[in-house]
C-alpha atoms as a PDB file:
ATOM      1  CA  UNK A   1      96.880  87.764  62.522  1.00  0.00           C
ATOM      2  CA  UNK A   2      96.706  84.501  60.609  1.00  0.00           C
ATOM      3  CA  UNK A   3      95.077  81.516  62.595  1.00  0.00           C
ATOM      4  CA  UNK A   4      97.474  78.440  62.438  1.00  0.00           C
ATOM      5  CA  UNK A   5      95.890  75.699  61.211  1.00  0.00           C
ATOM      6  CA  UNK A   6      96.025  72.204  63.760  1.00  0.00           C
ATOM      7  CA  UNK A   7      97.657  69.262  62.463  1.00  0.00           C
ATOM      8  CA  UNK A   8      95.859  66.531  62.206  1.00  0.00           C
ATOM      9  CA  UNK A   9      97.268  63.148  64.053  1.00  0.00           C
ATOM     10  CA  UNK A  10      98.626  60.723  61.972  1.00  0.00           C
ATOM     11  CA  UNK A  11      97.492  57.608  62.689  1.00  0.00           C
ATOM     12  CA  UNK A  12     100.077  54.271  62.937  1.00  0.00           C
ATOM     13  CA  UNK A  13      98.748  50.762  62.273  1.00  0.00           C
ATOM     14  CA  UNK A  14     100.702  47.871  63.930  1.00  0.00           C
ATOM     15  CA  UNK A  15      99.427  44.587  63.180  1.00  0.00           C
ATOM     16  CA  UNK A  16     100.951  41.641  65.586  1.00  0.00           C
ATOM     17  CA  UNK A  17     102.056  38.298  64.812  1.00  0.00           C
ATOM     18  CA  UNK A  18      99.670  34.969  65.253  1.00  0.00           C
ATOM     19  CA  UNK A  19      99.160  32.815  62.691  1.00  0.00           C
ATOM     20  CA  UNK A  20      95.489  32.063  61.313  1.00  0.00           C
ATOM     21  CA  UNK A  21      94.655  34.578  64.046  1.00  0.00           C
ATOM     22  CA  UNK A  22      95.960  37.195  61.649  1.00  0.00           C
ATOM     23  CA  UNK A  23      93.292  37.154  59.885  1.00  0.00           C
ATOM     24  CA  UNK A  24      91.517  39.411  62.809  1.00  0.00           C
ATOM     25  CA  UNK A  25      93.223  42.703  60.804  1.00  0.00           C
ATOM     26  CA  UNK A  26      91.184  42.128  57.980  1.00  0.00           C
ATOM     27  CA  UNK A  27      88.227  42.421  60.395  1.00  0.00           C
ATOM     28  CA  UNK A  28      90.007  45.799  61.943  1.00  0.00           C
ATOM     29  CA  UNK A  29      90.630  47.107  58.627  1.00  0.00           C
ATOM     30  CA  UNK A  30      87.049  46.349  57.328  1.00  0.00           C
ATOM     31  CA  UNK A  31      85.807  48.592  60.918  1.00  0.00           C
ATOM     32  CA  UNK A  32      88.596  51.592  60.082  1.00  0.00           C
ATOM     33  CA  UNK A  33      87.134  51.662  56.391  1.00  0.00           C
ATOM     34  CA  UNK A  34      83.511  52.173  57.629  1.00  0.00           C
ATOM     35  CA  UNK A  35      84.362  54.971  59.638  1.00  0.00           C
ATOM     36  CA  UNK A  36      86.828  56.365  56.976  1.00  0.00           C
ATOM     37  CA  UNK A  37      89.654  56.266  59.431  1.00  0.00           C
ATOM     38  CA  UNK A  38      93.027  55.508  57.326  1.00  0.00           C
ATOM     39  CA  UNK A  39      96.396  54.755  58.714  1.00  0.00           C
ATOM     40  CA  UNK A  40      98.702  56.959  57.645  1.00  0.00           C
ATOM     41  CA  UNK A  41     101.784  54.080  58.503  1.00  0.00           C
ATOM     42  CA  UNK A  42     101.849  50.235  58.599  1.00  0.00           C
ATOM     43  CA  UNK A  43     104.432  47.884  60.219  1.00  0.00           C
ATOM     44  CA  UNK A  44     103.227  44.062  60.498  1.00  0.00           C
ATOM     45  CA  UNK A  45     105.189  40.863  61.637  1.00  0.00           C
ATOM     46  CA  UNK A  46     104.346  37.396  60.395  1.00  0.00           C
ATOM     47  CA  UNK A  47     100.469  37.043  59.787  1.00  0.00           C
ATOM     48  CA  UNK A  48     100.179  40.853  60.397  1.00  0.00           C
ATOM     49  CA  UNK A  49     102.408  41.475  57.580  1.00  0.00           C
ATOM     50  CA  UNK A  50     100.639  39.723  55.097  1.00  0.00           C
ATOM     51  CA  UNK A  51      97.719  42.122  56.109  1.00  0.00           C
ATOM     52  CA  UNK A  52      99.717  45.128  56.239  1.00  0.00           C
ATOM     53  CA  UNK A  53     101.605  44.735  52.868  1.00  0.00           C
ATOM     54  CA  UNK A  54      98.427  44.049  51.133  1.00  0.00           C
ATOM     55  CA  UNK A  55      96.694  46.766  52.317  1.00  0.00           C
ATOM     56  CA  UNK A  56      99.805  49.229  51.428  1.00  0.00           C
ATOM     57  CA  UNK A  57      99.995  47.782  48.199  1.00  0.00           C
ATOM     58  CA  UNK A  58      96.061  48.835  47.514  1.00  0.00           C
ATOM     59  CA  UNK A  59      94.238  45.655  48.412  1.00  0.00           C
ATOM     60  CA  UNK A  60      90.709  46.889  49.611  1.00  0.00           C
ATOM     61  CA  UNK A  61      89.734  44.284  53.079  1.00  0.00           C
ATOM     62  CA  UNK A  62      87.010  43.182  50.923  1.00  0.00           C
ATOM     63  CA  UNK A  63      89.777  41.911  48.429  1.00  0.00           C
ATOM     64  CA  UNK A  64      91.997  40.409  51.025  1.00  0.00           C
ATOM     65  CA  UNK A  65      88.801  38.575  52.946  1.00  0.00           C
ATOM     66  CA  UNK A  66      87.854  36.977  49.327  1.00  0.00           C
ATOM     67  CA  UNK A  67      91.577  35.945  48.301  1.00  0.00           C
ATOM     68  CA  UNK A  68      92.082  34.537  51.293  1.00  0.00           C
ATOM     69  CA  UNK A  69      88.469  32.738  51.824  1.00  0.00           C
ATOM     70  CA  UNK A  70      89.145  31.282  48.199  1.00  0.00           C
ATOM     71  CA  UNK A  71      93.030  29.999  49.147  1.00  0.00           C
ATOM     72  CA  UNK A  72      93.098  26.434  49.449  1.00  0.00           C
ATOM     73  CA  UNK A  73      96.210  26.048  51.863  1.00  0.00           C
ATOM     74  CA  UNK A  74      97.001  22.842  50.759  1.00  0.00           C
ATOM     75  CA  UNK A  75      98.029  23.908  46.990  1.00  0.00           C
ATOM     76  CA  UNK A  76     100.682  26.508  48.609  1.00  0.00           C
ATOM     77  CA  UNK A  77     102.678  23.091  50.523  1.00  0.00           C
ATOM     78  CA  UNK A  78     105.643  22.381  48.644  1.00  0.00           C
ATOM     79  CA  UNK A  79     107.586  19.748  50.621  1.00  0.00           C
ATOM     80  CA  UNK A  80     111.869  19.378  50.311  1.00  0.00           C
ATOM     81  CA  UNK A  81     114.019  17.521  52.151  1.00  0.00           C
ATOM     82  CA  UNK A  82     113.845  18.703  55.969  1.00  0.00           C
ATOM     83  CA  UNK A  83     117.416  20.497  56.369  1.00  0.00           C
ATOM     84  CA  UNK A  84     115.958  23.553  58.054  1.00  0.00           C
ATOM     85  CA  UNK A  85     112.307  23.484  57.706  1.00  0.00           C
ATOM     86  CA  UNK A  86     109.585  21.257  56.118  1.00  0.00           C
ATOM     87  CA  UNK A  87     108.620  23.618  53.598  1.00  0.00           C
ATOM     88  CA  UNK A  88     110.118  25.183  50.894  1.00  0.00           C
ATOM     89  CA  UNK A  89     108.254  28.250  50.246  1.00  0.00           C
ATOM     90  CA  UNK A  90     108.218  28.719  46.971  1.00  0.00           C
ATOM     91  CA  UNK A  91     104.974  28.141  45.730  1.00  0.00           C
ATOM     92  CA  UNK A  92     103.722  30.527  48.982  1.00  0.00           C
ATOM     93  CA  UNK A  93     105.700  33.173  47.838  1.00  0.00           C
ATOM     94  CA  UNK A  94     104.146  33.257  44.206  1.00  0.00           C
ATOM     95  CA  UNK A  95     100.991  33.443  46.385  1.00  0.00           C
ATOM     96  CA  UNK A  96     102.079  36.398  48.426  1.00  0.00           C
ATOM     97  CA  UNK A  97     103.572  37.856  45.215  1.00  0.00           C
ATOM     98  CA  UNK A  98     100.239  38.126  43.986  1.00  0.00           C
ATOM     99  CA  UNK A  99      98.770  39.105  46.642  1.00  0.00           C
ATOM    100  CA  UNK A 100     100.611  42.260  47.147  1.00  0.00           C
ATOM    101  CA  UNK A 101      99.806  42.946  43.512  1.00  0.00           C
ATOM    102  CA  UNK A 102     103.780  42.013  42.596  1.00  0.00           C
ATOM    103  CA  UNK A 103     104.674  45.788  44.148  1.00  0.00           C
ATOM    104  CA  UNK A 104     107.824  47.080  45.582  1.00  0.00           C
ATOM    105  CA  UNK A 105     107.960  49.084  48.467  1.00  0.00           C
ATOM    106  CA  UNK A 106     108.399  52.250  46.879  1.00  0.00           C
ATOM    107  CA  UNK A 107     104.914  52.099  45.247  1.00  0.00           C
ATOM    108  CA  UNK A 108     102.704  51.119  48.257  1.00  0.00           C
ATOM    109  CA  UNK A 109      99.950  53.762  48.751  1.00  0.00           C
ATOM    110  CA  UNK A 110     100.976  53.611  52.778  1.00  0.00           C
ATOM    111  CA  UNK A 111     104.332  53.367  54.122  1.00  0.00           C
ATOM    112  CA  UNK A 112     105.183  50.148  55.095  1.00  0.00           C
ATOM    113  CA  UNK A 113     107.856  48.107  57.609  1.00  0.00           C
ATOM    114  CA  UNK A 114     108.119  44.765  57.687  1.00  0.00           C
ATOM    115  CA  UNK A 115     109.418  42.758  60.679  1.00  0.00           C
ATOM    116  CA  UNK A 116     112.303  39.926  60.271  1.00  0.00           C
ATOM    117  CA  UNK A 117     114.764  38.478  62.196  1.00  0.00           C
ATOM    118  CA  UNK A 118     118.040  38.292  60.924  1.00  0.00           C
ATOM    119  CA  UNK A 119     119.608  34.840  61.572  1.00  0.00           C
ATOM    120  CA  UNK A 120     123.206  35.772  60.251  1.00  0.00           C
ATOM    121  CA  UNK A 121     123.743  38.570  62.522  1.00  0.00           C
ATOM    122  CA  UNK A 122     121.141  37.672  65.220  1.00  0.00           C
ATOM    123  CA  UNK A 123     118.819  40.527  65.437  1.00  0.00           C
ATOM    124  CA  UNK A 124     115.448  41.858  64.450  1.00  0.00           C
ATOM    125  CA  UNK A 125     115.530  43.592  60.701  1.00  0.00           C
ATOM    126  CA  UNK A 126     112.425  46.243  59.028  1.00  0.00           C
ATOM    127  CA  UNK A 127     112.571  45.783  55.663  1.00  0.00           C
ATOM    128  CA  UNK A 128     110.878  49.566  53.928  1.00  0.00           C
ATOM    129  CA  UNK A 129     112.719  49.127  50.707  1.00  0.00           C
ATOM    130  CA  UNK A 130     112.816  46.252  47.733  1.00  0.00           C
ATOM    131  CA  UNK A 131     110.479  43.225  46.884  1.00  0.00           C
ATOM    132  CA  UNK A 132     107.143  43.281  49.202  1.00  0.00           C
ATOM    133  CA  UNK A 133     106.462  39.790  48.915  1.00  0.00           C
ATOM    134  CA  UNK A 134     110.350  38.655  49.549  1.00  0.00           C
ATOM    135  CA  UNK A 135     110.225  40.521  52.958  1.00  0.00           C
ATOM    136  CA  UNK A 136     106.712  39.429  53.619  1.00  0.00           C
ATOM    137  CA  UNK A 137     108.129  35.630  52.805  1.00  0.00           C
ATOM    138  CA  UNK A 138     111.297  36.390  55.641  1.00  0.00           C
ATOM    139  CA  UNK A 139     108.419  37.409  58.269  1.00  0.00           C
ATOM    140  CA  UNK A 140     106.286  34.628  58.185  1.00  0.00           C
ATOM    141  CA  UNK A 141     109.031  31.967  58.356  1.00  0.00           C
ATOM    142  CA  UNK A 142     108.290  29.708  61.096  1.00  0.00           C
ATOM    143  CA  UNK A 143     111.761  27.858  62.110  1.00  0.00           C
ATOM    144  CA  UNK A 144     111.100  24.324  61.519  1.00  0.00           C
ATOM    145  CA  UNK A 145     108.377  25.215  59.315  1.00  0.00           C
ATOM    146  CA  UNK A 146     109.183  27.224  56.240  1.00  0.00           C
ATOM    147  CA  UNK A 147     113.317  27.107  55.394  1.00  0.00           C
ATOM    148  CA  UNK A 148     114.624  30.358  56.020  1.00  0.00           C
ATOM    149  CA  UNK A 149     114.356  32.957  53.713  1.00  0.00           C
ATOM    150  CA  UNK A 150     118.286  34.489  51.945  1.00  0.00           C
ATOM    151  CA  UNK A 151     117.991  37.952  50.752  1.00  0.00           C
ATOM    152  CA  UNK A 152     121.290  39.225  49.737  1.00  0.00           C
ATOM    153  CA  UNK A 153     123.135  36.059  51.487  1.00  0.00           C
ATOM    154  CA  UNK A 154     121.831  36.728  54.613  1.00  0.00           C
ATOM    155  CA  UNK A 155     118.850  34.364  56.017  1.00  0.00           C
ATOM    156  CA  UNK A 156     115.368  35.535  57.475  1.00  0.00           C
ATOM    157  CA  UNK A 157     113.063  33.791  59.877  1.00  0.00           C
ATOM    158  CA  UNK A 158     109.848  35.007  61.631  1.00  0.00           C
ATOM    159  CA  UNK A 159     109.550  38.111  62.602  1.00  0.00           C
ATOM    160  CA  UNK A 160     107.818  36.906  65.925  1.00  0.00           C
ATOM    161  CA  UNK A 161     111.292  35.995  67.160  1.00  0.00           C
ATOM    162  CA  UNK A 162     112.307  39.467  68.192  1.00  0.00           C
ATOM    163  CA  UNK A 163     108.816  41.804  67.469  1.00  0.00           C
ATOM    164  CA  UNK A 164     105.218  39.689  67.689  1.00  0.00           C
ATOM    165  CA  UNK A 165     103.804  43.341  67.668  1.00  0.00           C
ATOM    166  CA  UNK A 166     106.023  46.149  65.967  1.00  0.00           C
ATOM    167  CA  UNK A 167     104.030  49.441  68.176  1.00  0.00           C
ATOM    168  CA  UNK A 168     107.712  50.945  68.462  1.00  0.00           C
ATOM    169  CA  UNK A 169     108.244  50.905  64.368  1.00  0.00           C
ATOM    170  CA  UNK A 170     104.893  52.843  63.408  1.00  0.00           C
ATOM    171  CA  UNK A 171     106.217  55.420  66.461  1.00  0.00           C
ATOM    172  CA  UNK A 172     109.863  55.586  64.567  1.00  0.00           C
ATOM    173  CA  UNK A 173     107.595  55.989  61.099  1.00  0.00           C
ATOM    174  CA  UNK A 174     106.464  58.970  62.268  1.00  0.00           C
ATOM    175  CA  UNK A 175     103.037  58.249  63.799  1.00  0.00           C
ATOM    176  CA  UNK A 176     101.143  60.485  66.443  1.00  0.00           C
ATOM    177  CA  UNK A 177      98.618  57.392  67.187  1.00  0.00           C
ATOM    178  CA  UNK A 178      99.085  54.101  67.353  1.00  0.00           C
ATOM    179  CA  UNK A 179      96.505  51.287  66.867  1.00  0.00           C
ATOM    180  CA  UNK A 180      98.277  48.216  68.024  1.00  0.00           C
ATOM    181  CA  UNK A 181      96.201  44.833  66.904  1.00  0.00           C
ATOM    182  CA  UNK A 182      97.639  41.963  69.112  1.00  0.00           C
ATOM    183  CA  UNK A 183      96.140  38.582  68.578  1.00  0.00           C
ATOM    184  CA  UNK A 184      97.880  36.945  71.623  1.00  0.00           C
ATOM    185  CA  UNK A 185      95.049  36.068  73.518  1.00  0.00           C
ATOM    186  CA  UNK A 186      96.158  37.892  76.893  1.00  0.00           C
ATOM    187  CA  UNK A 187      93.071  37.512  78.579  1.00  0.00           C
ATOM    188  CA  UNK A 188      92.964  34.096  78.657  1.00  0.00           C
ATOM    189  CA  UNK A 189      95.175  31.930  80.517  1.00  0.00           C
ATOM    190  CA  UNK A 190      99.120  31.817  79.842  1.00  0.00           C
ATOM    191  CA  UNK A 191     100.223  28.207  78.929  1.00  0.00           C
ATOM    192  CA  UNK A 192     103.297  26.918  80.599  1.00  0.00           C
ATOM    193  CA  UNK A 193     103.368  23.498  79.461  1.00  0.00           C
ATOM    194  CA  UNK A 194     101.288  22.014  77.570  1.00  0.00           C
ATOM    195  CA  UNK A 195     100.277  22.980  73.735  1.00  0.00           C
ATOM    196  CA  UNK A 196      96.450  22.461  72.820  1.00  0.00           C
ATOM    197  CA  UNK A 197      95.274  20.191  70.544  1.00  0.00           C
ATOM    198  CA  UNK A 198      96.852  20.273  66.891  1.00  0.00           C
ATOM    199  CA  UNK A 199      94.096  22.013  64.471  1.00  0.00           C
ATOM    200  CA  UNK A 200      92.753  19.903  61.301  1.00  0.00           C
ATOM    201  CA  UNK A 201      95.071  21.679  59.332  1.00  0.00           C
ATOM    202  CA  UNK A 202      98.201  20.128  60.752  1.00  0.00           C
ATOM    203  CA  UNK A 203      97.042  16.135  60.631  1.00  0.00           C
ATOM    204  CA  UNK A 204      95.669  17.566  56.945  1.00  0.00           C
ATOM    205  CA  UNK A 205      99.574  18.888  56.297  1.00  0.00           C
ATOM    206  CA  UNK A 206     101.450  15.978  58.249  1.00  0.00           C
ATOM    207  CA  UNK A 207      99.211  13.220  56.022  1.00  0.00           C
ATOM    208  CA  UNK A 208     100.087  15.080  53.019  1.00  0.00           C
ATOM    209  CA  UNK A 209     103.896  15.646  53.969  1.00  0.00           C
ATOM    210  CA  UNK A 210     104.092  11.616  54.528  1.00  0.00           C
ATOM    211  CA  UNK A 211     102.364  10.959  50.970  1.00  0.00           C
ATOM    212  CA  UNK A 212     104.559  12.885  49.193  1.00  0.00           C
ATOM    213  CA  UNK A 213     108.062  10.968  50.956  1.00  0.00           C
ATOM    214  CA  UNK A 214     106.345   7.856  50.092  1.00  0.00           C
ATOM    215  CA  UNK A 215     105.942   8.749  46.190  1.00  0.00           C
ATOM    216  CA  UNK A 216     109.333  10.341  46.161  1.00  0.00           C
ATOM    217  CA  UNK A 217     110.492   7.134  47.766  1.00  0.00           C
ATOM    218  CA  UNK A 218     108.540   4.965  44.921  1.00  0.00           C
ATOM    219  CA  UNK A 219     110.487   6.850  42.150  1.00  0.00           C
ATOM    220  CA  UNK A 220     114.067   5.901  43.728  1.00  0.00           C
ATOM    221  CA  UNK A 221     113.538   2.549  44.368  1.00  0.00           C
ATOM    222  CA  UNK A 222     111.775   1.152  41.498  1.00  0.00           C
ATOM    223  CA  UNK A 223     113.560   3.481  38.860  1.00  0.00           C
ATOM    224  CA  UNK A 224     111.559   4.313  35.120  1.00  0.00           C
ATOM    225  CA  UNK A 225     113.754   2.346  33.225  1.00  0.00           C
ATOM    226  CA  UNK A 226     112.196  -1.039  35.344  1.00  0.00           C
ATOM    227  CA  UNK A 227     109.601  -2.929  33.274  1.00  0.00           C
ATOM    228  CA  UNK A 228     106.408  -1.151  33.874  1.00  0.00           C
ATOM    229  CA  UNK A 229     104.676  -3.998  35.157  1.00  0.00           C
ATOM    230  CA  UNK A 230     107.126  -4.923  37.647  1.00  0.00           C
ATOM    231  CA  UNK A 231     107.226  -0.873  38.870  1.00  0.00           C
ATOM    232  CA  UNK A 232     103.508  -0.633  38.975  1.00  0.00           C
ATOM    233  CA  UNK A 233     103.803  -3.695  41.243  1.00  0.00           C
ATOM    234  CA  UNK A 234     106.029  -3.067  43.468  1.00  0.00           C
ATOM    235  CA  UNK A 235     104.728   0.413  43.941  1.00  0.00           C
ATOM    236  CA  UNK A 236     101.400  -0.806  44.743  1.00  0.00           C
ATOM    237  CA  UNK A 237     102.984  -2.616  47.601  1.00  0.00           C
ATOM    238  CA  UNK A 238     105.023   0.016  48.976  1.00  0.00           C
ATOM    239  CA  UNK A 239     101.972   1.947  49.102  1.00  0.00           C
ATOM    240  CA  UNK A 240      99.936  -0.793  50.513  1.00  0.00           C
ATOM    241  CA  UNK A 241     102.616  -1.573  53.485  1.00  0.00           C
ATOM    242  CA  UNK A 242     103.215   1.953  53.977  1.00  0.00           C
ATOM    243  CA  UNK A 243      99.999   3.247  53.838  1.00  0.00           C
ATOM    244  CA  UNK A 244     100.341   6.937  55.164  1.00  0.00           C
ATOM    245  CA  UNK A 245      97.689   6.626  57.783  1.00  0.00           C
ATOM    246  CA  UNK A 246     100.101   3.359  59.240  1.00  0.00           C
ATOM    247  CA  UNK A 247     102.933   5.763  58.891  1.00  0.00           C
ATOM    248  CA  UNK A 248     101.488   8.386  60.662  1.00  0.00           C
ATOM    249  CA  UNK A 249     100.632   5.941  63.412  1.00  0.00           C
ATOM    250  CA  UNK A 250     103.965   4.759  63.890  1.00  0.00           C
ATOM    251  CA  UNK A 251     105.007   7.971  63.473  1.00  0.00           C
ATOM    252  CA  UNK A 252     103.147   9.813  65.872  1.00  0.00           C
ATOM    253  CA  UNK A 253     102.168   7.124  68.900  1.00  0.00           C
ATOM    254  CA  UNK A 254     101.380   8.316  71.885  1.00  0.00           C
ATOM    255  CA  UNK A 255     103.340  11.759  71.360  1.00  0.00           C
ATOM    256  CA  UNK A 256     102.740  14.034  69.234  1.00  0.00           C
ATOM    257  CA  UNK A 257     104.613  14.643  66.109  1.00  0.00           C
ATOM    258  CA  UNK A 258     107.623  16.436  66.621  1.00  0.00           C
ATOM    259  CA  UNK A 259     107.590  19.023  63.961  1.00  0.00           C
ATOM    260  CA  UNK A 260     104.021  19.921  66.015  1.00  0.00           C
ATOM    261  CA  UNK A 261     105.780  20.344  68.925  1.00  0.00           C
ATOM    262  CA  UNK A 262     108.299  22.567  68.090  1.00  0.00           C
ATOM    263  CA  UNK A 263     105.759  25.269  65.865  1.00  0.00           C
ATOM    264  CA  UNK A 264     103.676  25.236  69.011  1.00  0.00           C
ATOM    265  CA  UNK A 265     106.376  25.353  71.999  1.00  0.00           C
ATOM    266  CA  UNK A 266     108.465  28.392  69.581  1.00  0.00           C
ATOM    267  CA  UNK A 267     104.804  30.188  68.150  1.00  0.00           C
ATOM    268  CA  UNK A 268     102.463  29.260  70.699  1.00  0.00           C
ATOM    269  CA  UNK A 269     104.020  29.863  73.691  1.00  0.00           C
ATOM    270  CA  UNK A 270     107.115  32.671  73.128  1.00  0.00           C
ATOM    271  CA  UNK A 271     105.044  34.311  70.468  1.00  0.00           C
ATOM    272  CA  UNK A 272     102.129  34.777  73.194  1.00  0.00           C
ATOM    273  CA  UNK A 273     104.531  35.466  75.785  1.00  0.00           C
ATOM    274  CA  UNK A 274     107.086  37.520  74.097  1.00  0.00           C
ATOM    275  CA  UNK A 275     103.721  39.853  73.203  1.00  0.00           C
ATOM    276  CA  UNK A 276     102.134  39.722  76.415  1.00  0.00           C
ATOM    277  CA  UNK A 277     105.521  41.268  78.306  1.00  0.00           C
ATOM    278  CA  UNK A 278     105.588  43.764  75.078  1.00  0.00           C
ATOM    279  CA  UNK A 279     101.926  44.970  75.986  1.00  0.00           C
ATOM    280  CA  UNK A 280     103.593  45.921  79.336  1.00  0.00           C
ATOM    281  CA  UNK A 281     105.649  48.689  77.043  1.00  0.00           C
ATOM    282  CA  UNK A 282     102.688  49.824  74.750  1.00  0.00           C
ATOM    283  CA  UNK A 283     100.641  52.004  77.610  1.00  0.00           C
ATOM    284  CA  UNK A 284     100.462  54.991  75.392  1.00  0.00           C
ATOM    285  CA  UNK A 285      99.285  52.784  72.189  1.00  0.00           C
ATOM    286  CA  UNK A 286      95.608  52.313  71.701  1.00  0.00           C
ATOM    287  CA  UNK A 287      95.364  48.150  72.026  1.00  0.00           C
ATOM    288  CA  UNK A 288      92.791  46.042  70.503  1.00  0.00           C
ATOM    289  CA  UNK A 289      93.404  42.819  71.954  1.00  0.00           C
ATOM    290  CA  UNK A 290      90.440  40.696  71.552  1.00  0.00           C
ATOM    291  CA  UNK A 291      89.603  37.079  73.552  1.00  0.00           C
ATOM    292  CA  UNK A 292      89.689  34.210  71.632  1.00  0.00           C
ATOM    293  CA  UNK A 293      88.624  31.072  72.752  1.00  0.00           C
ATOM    294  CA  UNK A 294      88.178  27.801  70.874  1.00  0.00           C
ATOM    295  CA  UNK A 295      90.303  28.338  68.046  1.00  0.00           C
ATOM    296  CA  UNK A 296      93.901  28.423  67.096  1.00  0.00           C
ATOM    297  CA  UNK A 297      96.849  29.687  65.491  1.00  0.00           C
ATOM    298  CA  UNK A 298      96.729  26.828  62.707  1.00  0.00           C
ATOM    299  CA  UNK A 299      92.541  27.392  61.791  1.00  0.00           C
ATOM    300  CA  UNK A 300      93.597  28.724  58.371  1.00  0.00           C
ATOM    301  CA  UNK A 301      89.889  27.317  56.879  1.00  0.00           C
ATOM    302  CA  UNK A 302      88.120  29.328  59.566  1.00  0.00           C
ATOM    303  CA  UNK A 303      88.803  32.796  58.194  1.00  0.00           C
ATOM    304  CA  UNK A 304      85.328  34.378  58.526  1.00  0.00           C
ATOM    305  CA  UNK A 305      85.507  33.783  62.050  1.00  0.00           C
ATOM    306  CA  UNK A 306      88.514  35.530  63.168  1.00  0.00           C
ATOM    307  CA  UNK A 307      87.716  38.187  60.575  1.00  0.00           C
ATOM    308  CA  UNK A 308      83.819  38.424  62.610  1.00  0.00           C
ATOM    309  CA  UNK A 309      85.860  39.137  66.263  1.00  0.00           C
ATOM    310  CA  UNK A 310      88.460  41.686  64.865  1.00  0.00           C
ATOM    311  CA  UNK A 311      85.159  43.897  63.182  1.00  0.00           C
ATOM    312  CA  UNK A 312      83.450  43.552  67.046  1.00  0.00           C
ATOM    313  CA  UNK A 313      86.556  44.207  68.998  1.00  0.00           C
ATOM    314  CA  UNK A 314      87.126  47.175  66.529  1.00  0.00           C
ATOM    315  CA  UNK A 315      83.785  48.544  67.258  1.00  0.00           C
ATOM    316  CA  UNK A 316      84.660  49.231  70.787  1.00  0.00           C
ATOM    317  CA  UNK A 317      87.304  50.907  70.309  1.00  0.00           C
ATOM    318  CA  UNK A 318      86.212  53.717  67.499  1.00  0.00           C
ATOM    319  CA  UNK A 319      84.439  55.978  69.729  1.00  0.00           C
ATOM    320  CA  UNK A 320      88.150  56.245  71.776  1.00  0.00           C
ATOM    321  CA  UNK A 321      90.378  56.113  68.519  1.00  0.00           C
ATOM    322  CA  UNK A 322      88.279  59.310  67.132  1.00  0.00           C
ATOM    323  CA  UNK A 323      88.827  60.932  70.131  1.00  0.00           C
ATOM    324  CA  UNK A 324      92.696  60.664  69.909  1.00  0.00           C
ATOM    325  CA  UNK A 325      92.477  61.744  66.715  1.00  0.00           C
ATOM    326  CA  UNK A 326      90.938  64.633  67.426  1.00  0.00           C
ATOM    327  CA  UNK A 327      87.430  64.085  66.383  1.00  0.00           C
ATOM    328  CA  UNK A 328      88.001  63.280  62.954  1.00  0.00           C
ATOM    329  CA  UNK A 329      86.356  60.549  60.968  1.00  0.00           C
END
């Protein structure tokens, strides 16, 4: 009599939403790959599917650590007119475009979900099918941030809305273990009220954003077909009055600048919050859920960092993850 064969547990990757704290997966990834332990499925939301879809389209974590290390954040800010966000995301989705090595879901070496939220019909969407870096571009839209992404007529924010960590997807893709990576912090203290401190990189994108209405402003009032002397005049003094650091001063006062507020009451808090009550559901997942203290959702330049505490909080884990997956490695 023939010996059945055991099959071997497939393994589910669910990387959670966060931000610049995203940048943790690469760190998990880098551990997984050391101990030749691949995911067999991938759902992300937000920062995790930036991660996720670049890894299913082939990127190695080496890749991803270097393209991201050599971004410079500022060249991917492309300002409009603030309607529904400050951004208008097209210069970020060339960058993701490129990133997932301009693939569509049906040639990823992993399946792959990616996590929405549907603002037409209110509700949480997985995009598995169609441009990678379009549904990517719908997760990490930060209302107030980024103007929404329209697929197909319909608009997208941030996945973190509805699903900060997708567990339940990778289950639904068929996955007999799931790694959930959640990057909201939950053994540190939940804030209630007040956000921290804005990170360089806001001032850095608030200066810019203030700059850029003050040359756009120069080019309507003094208009090219003005003498060029009189133009270059008066645009020296608009720029000399309105100085952006003065702007930002009577801008900002004592409170903080309102598009700050809003990223950090909708991404700081409910994104934490939303994923701490999800942890609640994800008892049978394996969690890495590391502690992260003195740095933030917006500390794009500190990559190496976050990438350092996902590899250590991933070593802890491996010993239990081989066990649930039966010993192999």
């Amino acid at each position: 009599m023939a010996v059945q064969k055991r099959k071997r547990p497939k393994l589910g990757l669910a990387l959670g939403a966060g931000g610049a704290k995203g940048f943790i997966h690469i760190g998990v990834l880098k551990v997984l790959h050391k101990h030749h332990i691949r995911p067999s499925y991938l759902a992300g939301t937000s920062m995790g599917s930036v991660i996720a879809a670049a890894y299913a389209a082939g990127r190695t974590p080496e890749e991803m650590e270097d393209f991201l290390k050599h971004t410079d954040w500022r060249e991917i800010i492309d300002f409009t007119i603030p309607k529904t966000g400050l951004l208008e995301g097209k210069r970020i989705s060339r960058k993701l475009d490129e990133l997932v090595l301009h693939k569509r879901f049906k040639q990823t070496v992993i399946p792959l979900s990616i996590i929405a939220y549907d603002l037409s019909d209110k509700k949480k969407v997985i995009f598995n099918r169609g441009d990678i870096a379009q549904a990517v571009r719908a997760s990490i839209s930060i209302p107030g941030i980024f103007n929404p992404m329209t697929i197909r007529k319909k608009k997208y924010v941030d996945g973190a809305v509805a699903d900060p960590n997708p567990f339940e997807d990778v289950k639904n893709m068929g996955a007999d273990v799931v790694l959930l990576v959640d990057t909201s912090n939950p053994k540190s203290e939940v804030l209630k009220t007040a956000a921290p401190p804005p990170a360089r990189f806001l001032p850095s994108l608030k200066d810019q954003f203030v700059r850029e209405e003050i040359a756009f402003l120069g080019t309507v009032l003094f208009p090219e077909h003005w003498p060029k002397v009189i133009r270059k005049t008066l645009r020296w003094l608009l720029k000399t009055i309105f100085y952006p650091a003065r702007v930002l001063r009577m801008l900002a006062g004592k409170e903080p600048y309102p598009i700050v507020k809003i990223m950090y009451e909708t991404f700081h808090l409910l994104n934490d919050n939303l994923a701490r009550e999800q942890l609640i559901h994800a008892q049978d997942c394996l969690i890495i859920s590391p502690k992260i203290d003195g740095l933030q959702w917006s500390d794009f330049d500190k990559a190496e960092q976050f990438i350092k505490i996902g590899e250590k909080a991933t070593e802890k884990i491996i010993p239990e993850l081989k066990k649930r997956l039966g010993g192999e490695s």
